[in-house]
C-alpha atoms as a PDB file:
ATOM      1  CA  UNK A   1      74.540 110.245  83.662  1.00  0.00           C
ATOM      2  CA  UNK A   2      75.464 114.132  82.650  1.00  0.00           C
ATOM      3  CA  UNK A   3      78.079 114.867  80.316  1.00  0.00           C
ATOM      4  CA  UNK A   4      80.189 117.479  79.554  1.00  0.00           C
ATOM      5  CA  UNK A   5      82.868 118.386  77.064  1.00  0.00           C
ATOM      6  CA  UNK A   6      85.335 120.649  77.991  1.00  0.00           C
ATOM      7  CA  UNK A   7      89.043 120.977  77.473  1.00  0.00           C
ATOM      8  CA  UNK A   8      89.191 118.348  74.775  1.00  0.00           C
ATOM      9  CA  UNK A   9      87.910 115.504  77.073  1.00  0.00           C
ATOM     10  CA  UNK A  10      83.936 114.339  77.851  1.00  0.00           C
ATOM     11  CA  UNK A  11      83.779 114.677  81.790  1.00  0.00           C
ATOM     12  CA  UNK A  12      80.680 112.207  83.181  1.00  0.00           C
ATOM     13  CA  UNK A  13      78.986 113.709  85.736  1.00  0.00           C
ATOM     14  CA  UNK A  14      76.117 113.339  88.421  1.00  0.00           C
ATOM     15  CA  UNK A  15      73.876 115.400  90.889  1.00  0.00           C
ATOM     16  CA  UNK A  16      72.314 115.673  94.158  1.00  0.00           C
ATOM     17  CA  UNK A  17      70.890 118.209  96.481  1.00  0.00           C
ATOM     18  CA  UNK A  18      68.974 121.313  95.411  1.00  0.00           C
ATOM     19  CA  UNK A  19      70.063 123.155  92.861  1.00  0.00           C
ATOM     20  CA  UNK A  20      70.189 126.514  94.504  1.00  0.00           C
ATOM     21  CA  UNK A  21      72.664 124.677  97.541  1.00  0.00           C
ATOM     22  CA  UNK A  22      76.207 125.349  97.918  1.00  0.00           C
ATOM     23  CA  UNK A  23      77.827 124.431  95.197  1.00  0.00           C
ATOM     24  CA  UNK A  24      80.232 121.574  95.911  1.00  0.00           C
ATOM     25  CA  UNK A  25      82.390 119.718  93.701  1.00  0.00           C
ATOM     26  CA  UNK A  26      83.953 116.377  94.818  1.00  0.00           C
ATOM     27  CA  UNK A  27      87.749 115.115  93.085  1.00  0.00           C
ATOM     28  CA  UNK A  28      88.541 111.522  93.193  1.00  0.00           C
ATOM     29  CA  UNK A  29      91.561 110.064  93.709  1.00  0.00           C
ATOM     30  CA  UNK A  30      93.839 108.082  91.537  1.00  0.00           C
ATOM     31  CA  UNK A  31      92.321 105.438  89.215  1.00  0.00           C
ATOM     32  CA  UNK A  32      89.019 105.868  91.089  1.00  0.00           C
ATOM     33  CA  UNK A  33      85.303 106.616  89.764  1.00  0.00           C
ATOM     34  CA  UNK A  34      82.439 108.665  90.586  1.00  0.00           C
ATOM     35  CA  UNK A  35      80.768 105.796  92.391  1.00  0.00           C
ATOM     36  CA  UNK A  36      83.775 105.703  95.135  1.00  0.00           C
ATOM     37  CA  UNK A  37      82.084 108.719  96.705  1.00  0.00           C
ATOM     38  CA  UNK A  38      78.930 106.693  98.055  1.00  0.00           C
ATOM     39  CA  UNK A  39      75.706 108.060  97.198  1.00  0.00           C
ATOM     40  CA  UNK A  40      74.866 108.121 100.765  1.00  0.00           C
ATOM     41  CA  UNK A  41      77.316 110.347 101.777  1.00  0.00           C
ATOM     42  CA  UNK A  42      76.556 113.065  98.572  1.00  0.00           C
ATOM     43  CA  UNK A  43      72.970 112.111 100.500  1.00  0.00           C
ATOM     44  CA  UNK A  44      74.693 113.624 103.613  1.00  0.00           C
ATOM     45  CA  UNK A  45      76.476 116.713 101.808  1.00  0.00           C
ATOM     46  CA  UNK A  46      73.010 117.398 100.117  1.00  0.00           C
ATOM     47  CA  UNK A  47      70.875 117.404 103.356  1.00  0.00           C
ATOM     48  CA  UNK A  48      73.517 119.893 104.730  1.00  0.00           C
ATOM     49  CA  UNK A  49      72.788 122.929 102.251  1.00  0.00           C
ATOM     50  CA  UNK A  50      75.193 121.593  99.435  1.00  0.00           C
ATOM     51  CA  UNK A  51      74.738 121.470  95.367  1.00  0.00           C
ATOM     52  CA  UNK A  52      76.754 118.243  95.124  1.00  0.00           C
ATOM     53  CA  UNK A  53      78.515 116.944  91.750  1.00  0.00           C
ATOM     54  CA  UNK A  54      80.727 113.914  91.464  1.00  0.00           C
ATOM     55  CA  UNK A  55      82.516 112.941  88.590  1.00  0.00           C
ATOM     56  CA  UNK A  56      85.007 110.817  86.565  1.00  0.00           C
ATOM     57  CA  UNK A  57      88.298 112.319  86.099  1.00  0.00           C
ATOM     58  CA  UNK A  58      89.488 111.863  82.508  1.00  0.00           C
ATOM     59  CA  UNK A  59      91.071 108.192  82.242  1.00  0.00           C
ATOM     60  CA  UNK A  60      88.765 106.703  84.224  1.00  0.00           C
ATOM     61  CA  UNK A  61      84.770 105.562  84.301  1.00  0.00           C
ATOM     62  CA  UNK A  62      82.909 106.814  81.653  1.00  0.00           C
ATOM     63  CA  UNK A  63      85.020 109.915  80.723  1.00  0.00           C
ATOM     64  CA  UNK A  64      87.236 110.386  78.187  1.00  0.00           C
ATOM     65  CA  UNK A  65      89.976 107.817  78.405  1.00  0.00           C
ATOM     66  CA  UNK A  66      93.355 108.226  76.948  1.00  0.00           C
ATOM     67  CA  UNK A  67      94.200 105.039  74.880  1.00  0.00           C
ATOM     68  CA  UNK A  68      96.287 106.411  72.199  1.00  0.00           C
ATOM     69  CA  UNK A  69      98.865 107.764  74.656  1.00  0.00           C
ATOM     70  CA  UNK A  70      99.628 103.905  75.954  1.00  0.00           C
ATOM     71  CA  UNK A  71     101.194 102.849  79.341  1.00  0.00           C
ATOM     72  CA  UNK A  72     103.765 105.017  81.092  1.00  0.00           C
ATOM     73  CA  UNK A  73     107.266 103.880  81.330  1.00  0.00           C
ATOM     74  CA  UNK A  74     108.678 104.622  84.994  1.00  0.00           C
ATOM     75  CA  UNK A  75     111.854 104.753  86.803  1.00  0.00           C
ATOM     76  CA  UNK A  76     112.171 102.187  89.151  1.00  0.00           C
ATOM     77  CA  UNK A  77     112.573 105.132  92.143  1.00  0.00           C
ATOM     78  CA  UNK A  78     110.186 107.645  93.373  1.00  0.00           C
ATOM     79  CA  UNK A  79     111.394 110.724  90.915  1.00  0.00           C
ATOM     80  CA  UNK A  80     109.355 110.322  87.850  1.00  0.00           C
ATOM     81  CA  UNK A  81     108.739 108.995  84.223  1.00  0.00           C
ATOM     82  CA  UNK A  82     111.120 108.200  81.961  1.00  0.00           C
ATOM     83  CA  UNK A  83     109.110 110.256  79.180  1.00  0.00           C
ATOM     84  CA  UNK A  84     106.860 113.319  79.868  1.00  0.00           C
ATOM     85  CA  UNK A  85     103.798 111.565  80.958  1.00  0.00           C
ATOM     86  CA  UNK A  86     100.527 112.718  78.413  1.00  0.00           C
ATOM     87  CA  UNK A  87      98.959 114.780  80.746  1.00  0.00           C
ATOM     88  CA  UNK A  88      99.189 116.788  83.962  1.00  0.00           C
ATOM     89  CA  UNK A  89      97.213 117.393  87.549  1.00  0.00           C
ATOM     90  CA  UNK A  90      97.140 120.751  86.240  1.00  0.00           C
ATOM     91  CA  UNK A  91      95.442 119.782  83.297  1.00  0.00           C
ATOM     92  CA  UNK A  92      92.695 117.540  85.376  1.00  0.00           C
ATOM     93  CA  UNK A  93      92.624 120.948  87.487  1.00  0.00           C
ATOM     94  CA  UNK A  94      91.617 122.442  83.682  1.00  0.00           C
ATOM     95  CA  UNK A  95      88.830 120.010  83.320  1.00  0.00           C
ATOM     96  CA  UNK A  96      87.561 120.912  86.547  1.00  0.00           C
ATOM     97  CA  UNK A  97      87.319 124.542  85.789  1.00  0.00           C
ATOM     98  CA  UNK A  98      85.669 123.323  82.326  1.00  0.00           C
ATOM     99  CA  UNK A  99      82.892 121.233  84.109  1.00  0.00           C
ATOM    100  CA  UNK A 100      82.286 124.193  86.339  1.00  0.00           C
ATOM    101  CA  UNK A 101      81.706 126.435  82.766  1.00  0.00           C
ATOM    102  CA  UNK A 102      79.046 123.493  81.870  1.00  0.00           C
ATOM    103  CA  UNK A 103      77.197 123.355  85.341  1.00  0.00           C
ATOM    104  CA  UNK A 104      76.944 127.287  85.277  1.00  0.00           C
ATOM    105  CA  UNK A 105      78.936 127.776  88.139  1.00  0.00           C
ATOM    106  CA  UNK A 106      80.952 130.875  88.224  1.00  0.00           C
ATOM    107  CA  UNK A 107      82.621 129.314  91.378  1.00  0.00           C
ATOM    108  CA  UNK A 108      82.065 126.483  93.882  1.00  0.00           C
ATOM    109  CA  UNK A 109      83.516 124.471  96.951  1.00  0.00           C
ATOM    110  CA  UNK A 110      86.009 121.827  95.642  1.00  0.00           C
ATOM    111  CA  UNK A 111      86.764 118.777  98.036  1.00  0.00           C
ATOM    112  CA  UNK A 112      89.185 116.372  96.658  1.00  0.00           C
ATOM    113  CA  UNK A 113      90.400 113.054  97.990  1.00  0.00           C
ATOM    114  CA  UNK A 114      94.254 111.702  97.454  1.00  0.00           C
ATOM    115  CA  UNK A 115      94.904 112.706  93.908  1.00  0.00           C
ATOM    116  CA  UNK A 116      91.559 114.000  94.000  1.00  0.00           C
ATOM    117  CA  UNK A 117      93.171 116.943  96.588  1.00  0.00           C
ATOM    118  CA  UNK A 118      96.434 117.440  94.221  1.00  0.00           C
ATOM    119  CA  UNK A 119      93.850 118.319  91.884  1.00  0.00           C
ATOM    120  CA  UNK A 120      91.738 120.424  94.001  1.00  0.00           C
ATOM    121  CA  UNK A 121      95.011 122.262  94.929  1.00  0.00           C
ATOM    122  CA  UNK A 122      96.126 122.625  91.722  1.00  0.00           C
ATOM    123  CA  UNK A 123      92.391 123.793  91.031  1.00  0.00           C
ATOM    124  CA  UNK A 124      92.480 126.815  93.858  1.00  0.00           C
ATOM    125  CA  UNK A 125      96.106 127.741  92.544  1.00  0.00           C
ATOM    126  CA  UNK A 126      95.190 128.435  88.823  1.00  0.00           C
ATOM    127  CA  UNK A 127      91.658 129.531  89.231  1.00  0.00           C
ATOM    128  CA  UNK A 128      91.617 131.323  93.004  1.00  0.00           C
ATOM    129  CA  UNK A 129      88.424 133.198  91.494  1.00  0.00           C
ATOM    130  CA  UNK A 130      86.396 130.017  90.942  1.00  0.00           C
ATOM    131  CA  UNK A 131      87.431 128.709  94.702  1.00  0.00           C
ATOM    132  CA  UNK A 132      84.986 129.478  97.566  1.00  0.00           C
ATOM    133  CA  UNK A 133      86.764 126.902  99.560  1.00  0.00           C
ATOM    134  CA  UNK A 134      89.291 124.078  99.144  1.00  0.00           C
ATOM    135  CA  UNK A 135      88.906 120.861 100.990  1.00  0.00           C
ATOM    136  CA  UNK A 136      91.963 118.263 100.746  1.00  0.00           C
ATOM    137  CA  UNK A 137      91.492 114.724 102.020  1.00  0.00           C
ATOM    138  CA  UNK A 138      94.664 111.988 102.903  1.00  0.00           C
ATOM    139  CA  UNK A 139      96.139 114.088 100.325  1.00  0.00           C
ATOM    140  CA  UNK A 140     100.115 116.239  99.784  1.00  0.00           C
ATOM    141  CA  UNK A 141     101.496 118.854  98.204  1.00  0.00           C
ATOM    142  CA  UNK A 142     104.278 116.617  96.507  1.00  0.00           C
ATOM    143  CA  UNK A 143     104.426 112.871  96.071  1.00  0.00           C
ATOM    144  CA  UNK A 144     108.006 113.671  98.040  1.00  0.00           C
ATOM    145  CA  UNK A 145     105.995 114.485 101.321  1.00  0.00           C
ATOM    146  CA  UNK A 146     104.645 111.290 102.815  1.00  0.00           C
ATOM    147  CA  UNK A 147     105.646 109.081 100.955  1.00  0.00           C
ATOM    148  CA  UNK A 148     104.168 105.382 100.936  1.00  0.00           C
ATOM    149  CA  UNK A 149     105.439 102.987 103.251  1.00  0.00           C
ATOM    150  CA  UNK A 150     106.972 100.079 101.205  1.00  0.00           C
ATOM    151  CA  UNK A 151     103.665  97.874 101.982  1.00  0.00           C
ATOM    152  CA  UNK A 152     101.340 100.783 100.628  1.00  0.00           C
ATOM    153  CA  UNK A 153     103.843 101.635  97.355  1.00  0.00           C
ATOM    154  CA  UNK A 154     103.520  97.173  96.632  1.00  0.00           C
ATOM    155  CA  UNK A 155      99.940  97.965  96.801  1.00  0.00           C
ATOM    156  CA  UNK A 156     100.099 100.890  94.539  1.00  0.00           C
ATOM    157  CA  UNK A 157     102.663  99.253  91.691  1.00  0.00           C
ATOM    158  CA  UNK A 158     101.476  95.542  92.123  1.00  0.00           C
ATOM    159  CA  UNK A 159      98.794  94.516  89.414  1.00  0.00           C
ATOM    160  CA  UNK A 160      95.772  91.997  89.561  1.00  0.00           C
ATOM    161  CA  UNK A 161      94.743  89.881  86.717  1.00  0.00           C
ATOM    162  CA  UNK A 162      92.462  91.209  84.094  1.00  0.00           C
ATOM    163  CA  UNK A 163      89.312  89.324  85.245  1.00  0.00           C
ATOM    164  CA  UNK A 164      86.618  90.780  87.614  1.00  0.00           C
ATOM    165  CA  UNK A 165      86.708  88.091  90.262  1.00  0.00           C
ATOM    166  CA  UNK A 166      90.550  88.915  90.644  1.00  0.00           C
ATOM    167  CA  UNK A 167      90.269  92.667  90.624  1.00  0.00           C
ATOM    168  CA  UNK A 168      87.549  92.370  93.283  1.00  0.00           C
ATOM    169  CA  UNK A 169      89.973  90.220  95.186  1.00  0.00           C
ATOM    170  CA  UNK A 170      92.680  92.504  94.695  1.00  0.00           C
ATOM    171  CA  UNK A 171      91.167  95.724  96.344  1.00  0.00           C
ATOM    172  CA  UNK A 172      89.924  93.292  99.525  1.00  0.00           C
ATOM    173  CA  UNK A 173      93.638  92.680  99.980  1.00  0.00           C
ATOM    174  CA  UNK A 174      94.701  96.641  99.077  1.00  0.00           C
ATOM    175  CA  UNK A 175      92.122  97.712 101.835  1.00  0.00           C
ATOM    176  CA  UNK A 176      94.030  95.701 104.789  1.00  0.00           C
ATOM    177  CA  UNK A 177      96.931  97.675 103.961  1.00  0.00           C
ATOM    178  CA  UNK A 178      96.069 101.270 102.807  1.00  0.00           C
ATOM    179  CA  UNK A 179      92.790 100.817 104.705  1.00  0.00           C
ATOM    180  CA  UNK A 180      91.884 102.014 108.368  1.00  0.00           C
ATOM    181  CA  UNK A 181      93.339  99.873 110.785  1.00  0.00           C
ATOM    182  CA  UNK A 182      90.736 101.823 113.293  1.00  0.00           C
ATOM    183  CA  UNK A 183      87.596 100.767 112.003  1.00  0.00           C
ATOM    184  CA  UNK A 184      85.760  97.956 110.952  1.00  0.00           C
ATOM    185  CA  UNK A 185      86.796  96.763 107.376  1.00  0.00           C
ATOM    186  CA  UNK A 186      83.703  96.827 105.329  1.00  0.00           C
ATOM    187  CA  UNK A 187      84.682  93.995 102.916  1.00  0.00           C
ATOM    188  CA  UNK A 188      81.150  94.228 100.960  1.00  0.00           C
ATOM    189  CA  UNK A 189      81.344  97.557 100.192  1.00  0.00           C
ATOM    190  CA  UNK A 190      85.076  97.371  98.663  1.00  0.00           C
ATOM    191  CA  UNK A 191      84.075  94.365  96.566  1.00  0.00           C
ATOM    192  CA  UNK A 192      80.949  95.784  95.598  1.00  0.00           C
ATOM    193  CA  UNK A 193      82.609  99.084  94.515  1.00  0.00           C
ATOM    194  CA  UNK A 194      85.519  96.843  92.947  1.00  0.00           C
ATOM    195  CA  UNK A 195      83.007  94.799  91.023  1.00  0.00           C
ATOM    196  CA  UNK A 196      80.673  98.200  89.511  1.00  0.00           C
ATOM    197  CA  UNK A 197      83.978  99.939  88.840  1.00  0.00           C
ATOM    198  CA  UNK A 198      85.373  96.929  86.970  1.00  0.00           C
ATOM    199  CA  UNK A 199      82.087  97.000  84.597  1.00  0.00           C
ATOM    200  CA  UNK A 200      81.830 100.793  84.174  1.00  0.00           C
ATOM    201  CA  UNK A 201      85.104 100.326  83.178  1.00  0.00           C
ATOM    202  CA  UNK A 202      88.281  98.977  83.338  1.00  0.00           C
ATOM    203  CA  UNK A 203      91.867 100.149  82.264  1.00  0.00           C
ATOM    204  CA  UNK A 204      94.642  99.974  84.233  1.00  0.00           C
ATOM    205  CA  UNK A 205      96.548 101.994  81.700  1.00  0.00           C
ATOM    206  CA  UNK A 206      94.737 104.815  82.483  1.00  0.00           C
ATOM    207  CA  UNK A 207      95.564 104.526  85.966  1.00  0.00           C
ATOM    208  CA  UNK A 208      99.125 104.552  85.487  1.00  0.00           C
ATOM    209  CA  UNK A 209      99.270 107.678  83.334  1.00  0.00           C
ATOM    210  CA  UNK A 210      97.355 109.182  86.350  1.00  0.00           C
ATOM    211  CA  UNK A 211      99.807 108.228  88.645  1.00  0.00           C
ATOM    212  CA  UNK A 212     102.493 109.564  85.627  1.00  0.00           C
ATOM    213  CA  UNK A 213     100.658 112.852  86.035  1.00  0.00           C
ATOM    214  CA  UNK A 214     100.907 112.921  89.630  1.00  0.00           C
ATOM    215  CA  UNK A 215     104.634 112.115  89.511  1.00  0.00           C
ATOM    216  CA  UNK A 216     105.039 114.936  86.704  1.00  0.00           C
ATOM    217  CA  UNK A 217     103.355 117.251  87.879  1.00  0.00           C
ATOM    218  CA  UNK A 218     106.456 118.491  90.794  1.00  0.00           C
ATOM    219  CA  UNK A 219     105.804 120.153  94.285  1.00  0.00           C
ATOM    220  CA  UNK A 220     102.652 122.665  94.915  1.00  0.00           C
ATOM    221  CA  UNK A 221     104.350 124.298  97.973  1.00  0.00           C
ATOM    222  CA  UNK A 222     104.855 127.336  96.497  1.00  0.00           C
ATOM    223  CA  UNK A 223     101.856 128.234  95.019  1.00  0.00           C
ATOM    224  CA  UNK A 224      99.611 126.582  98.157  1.00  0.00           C
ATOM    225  CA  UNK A 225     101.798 129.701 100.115  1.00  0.00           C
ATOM    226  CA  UNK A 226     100.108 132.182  97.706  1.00  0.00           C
ATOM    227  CA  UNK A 227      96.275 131.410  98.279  1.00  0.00           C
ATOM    228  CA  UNK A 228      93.898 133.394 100.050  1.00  0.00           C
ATOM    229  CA  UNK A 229      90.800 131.092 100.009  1.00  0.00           C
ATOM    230  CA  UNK A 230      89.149 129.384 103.579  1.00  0.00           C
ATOM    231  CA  UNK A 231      90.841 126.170 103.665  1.00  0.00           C
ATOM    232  CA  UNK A 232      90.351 122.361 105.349  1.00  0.00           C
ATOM    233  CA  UNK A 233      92.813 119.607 105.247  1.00  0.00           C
ATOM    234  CA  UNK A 234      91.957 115.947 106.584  1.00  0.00           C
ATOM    235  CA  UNK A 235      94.079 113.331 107.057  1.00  0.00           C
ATOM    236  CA  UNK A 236      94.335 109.769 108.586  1.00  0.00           C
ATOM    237  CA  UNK A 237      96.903 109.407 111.085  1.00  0.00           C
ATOM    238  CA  UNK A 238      96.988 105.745 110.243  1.00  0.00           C
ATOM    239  CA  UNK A 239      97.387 106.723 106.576  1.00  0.00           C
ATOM    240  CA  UNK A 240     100.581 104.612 105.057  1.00  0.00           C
ATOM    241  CA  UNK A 241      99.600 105.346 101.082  1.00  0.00           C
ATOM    242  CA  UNK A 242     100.244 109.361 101.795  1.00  0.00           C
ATOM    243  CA  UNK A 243     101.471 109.285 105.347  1.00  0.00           C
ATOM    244  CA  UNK A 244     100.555 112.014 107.673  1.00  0.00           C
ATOM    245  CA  UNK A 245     103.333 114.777 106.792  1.00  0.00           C
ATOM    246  CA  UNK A 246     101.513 115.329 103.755  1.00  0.00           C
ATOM    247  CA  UNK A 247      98.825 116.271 105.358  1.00  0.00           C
ATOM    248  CA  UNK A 248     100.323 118.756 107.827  1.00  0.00           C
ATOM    249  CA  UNK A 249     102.358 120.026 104.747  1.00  0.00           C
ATOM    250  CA  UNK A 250      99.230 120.821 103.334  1.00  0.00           C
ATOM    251  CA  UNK A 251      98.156 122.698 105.986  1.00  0.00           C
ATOM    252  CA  UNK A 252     101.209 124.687 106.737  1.00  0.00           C
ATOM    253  CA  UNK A 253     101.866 125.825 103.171  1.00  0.00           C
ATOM    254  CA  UNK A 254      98.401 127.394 102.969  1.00  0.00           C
ATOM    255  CA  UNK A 255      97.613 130.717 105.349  1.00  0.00           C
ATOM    256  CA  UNK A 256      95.144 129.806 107.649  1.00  0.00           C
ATOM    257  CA  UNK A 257      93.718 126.103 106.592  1.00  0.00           C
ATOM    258  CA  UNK A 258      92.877 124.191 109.729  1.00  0.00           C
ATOM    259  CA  UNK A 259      94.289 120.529 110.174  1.00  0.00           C
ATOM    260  CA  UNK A 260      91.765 118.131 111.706  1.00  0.00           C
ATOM    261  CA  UNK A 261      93.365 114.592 111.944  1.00  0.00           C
ATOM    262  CA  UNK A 262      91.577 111.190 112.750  1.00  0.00           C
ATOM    263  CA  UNK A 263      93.350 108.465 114.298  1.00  0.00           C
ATOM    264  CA  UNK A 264      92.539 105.080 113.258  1.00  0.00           C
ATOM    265  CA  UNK A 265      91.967 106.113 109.999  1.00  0.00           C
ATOM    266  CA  UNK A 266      93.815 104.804 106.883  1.00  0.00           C
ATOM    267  CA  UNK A 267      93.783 105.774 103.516  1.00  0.00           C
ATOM    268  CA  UNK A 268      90.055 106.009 103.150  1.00  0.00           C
ATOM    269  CA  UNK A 269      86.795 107.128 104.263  1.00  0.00           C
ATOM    270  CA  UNK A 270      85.292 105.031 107.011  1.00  0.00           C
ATOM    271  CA  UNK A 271      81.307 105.593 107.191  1.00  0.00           C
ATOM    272  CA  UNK A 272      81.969 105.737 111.429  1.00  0.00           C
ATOM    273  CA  UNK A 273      83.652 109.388 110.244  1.00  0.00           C
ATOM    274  CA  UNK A 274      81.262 110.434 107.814  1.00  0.00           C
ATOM    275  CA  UNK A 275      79.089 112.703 109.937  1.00  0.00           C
ATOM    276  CA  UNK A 276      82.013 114.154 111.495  1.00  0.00           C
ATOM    277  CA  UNK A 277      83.999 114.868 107.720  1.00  0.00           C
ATOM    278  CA  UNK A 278      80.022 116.411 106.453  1.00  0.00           C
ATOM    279  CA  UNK A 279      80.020 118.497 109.607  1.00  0.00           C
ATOM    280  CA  UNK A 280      83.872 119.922 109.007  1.00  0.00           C
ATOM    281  CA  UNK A 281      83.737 120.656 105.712  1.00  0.00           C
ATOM    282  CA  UNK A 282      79.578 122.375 105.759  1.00  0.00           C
ATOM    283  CA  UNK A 283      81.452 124.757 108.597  1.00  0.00           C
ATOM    284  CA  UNK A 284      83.421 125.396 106.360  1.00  0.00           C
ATOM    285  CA  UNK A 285      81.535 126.091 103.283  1.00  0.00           C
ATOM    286  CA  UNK A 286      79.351 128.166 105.408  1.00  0.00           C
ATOM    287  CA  UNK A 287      81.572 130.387 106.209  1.00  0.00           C
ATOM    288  CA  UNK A 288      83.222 130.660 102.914  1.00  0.00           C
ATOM    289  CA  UNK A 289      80.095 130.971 100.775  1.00  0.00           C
ATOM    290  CA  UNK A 290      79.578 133.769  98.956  1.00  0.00           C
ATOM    291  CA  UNK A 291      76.224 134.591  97.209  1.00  0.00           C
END
């Protein structure tokens, strides 16, 4: 495990592929680790031309985590926090640009999945520069466009018990909802991801100042409109955590970005789709790339 500090947080960090590929930079999404983007499929980036890195975002895994700043106090609708929430997407955006600074990347290819893509959007609009190419997964430009169905928000707000056996349980049951109806559920591999991420470690405080963030952080229409870089946006039509407007928001707000839609698919990434999301997004960073 790398490490680096940057913007007053300790980002963890990991590698693949050789280190003169493409550089690519993969964002997870809220209250998720590093190991939720399988090392098969960084295997699969890798073996297409890519430098891959995946990493914790701070308040979660093995980066810095913000205990001092306690559990966020939230209206009971969809418009926010009752107190200015510790941190902003456009601060995770920040940390992003600081772990690019510590991998010696003037620029690279950022792919980011839910919250992951608010922050890779937030990413492309403060530091166009440093963006060869923005990927956005089952993500929106404001947590006002495709909204969660009232099934996927439960599965959002509702909390397991604190022991491992429960939380493993809990993300089985999360999956039939949020999940793709389309494809096989994979019940090992959520439990099995549930179970490492639960020892690497837990806090569900930090995921609910994420989700603060997220609500704080207000719409990225605007500043989507003003980009310039090559652009991909994918999106489940099945998706009921971020339904599918957010996704074709997305895409409209920024000039050019191609849409590609799969139906069946939920709010996550079924292996059946890998080789088609690898070969999307390598077109893409194959045309963006710059030397």
């Amino acid at each position: 495990m790398n490490r680096a500090t940057t913007n007053g947080v300790e980002i963890a960090y990991e590698a693949f592929g050789p280190p003169a590929g493409r550089p690519l930079l993969l964002i997870m999404g809220l209250g998720s680790q590093l190991i939720n983007w399988d090392v098969e499929l960084c295997e699969l980036f890798a073996d297409r031309g890519h430098r891959v890195v995946r990493f914790d975002n701070r308040d979660a895994g093995l980066s810095t985590h913000f205990h001092e700043a306690g559990v966020p106090h939230f209206n009971p609708g969809p418009d926010g926090v009752l107190a200015p929430p510790p941190y902003l997407l456009e601060d995770m955006a920040d940390d992003t640009a600081g772990l690019l600074d510590a991998l010696g990347w003037d620029a690279a290819h950022v792919l980011g999945a839910s919250m992951g893509g608010m922050i890779a959007q937030s990413f492309a609009i403060r530091h166009p520069s440093r963006t060869l190419s923005l990927t956005s997964i089952m993500s929106t430009p404001s947590p006002h466009i495709g909204s969660p169905t009232p099934e996927a928000m439960a599965v959002l707000v509702t909390r397991s018990a604190p022991e491992r056996d429960a939380v493993v349980r809990r993300a089985i049951e999360s999956r039939r909802v949020i999940g793709s109806p389309g494809y096989p559920a994979d019940d090992e591999r959520v439990a099995r991801l549930a179970g490492e991420s639960f020892d690497r470690a837990y806090d569900p405080a930090g995921f609910a100042r994420q989700l603060a963030a997220i609500r704080g952080s207000g719409d990225r229409t605007a500043g989507l409109r003003e980009l310039s870089v090559p652009a991909l946006v994918i999106h489940g039509e099945a998706d009921t955590l971020v339904q599918l407007p957010g996704g074709q928001a997305t895409a409209d707000a920024i000039p050019g970005a191609k849409l590609l839609t799969f139906p069946g698919m939920g709010h996550d990434l079924p292996r059946e789709l890998w080789p088609d999301i690898v070969a999307a997004v390598t077109d893409l960073t194959e045309r963006a790339h710059r030397p």
